[in-house]
C-alpha atoms as a PDB file:
ATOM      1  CA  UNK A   1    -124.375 -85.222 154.630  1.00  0.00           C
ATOM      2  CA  UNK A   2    -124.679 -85.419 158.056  1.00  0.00           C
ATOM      3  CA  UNK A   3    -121.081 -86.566 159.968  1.00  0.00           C
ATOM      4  CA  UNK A   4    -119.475 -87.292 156.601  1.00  0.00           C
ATOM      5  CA  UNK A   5    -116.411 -86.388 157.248  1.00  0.00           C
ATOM      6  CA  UNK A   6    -116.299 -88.535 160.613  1.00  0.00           C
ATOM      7  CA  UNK A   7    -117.684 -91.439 158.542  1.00  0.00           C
ATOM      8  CA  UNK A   8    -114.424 -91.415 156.203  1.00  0.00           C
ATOM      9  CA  UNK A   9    -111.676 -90.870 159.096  1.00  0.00           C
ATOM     10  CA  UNK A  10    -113.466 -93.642 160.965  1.00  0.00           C
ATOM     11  CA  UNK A  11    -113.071 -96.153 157.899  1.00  0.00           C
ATOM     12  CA  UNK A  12    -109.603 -95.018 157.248  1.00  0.00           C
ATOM     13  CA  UNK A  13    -108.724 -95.729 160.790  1.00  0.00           C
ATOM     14  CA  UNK A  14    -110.554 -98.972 160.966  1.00  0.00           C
ATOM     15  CA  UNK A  15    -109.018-100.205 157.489  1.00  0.00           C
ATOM     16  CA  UNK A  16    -105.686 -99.548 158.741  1.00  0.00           C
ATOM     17  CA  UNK A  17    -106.225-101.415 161.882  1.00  0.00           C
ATOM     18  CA  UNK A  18    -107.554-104.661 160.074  1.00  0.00           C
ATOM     19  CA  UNK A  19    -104.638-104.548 158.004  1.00  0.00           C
ATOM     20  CA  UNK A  20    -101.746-104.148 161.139  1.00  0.00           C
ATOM     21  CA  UNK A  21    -103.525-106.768 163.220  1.00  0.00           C
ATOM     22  CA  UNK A  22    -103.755-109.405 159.604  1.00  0.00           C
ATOM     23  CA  UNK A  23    -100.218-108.668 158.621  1.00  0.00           C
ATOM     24  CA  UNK A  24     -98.447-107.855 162.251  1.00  0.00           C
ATOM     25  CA  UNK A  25     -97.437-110.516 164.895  1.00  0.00           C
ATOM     26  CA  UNK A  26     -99.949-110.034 167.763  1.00  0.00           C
ATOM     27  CA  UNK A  27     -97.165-109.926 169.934  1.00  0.00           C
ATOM     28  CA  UNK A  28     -95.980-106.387 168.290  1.00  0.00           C
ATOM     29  CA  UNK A  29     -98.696-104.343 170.205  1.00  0.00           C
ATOM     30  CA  UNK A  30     -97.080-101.653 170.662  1.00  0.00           C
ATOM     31  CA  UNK A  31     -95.670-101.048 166.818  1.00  0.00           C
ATOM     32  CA  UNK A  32     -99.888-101.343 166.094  1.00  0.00           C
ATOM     33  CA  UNK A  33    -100.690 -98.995 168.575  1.00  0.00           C
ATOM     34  CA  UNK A  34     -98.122 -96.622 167.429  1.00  0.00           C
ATOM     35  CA  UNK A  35     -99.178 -96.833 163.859  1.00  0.00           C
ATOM     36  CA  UNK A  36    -102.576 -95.924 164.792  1.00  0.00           C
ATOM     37  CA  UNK A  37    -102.015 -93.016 167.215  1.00  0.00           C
ATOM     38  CA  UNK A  38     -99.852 -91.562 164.385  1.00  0.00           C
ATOM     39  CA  UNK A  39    -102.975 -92.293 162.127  1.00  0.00           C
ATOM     40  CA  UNK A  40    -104.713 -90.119 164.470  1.00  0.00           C
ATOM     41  CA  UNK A  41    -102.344 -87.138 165.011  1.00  0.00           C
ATOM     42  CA  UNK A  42    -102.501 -87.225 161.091  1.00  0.00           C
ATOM     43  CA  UNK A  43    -106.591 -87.449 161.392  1.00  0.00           C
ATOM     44  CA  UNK A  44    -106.611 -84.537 163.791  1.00  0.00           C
ATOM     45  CA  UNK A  45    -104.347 -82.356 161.783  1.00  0.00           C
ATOM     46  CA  UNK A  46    -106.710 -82.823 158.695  1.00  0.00           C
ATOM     47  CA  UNK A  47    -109.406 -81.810 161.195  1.00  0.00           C
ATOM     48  CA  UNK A  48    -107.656 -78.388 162.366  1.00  0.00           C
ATOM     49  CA  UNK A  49    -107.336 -77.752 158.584  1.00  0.00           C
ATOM     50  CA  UNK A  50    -111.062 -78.615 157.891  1.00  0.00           C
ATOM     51  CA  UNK A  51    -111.898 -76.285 160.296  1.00  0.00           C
ATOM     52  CA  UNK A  52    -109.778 -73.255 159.299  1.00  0.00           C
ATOM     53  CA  UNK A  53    -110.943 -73.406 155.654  1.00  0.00           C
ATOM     54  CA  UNK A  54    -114.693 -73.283 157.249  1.00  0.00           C
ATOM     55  CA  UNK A  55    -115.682 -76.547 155.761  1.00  0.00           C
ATOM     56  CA  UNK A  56    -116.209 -77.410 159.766  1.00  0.00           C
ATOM     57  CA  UNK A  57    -117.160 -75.934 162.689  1.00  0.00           C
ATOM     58  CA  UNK A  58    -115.024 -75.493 165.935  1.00  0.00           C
ATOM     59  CA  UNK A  59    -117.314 -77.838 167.908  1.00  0.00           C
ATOM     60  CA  UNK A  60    -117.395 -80.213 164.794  1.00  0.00           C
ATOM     61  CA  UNK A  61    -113.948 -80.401 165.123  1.00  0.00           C
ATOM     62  CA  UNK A  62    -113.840 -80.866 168.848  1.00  0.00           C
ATOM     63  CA  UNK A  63    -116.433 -83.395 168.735  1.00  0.00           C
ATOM     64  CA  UNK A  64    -115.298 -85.626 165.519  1.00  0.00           C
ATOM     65  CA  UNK A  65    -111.204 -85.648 167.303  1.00  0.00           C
ATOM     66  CA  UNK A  66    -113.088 -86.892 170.923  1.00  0.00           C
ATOM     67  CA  UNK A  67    -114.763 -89.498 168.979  1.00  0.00           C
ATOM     68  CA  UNK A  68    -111.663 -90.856 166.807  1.00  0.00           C
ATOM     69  CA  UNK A  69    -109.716 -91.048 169.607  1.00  0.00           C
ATOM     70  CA  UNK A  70    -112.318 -93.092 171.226  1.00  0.00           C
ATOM     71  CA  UNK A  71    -112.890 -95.066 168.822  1.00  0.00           C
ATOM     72  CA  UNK A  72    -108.962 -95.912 167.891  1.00  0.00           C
ATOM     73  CA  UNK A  73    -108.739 -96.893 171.683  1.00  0.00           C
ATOM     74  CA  UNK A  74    -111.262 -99.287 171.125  1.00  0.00           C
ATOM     75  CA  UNK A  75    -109.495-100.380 168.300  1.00  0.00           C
ATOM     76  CA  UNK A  76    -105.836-101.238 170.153  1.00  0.00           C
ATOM     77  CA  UNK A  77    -104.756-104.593 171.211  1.00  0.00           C
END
């Protein structure tokens, strides 16, 4: 069980990037990046609520957000 809940934001976010960069003209950047930074805030906001219904701790939280917004930086065109 061990970063499961990182494991299924990081697929969402990945999915979602596969699927701007098939279907969006790569000359659209910023609409992608946009999309996924929104994907993010969204991410992050599930995270805060994780965390107040104890399902996660404070430093879980803190630690899964600095890695999703890593990784969906790595992820923009």
């Amino acid at each position: 069980m061990k970063n499961i809940i990182y494991n299924n934001f990081k697929t969402i976010i990945k999915d979602e990037a596969k699927q701007l960069k098939a279907t969006t003209s790569k000359k659209d950047k910023i609409y992608i990046r946009t999309v996924l930074n929104e994907l993010l805030d969204s991410t992050c906001k599930d995270l805060n609520r994780l965390e107040l219904k104890e399902v996660i701790s404070a430093k879980q939280n803190n630690l899964y957000q600095n890695w999703l917004t890593s990784y969906t930086i790595k992820l923009h065109p």
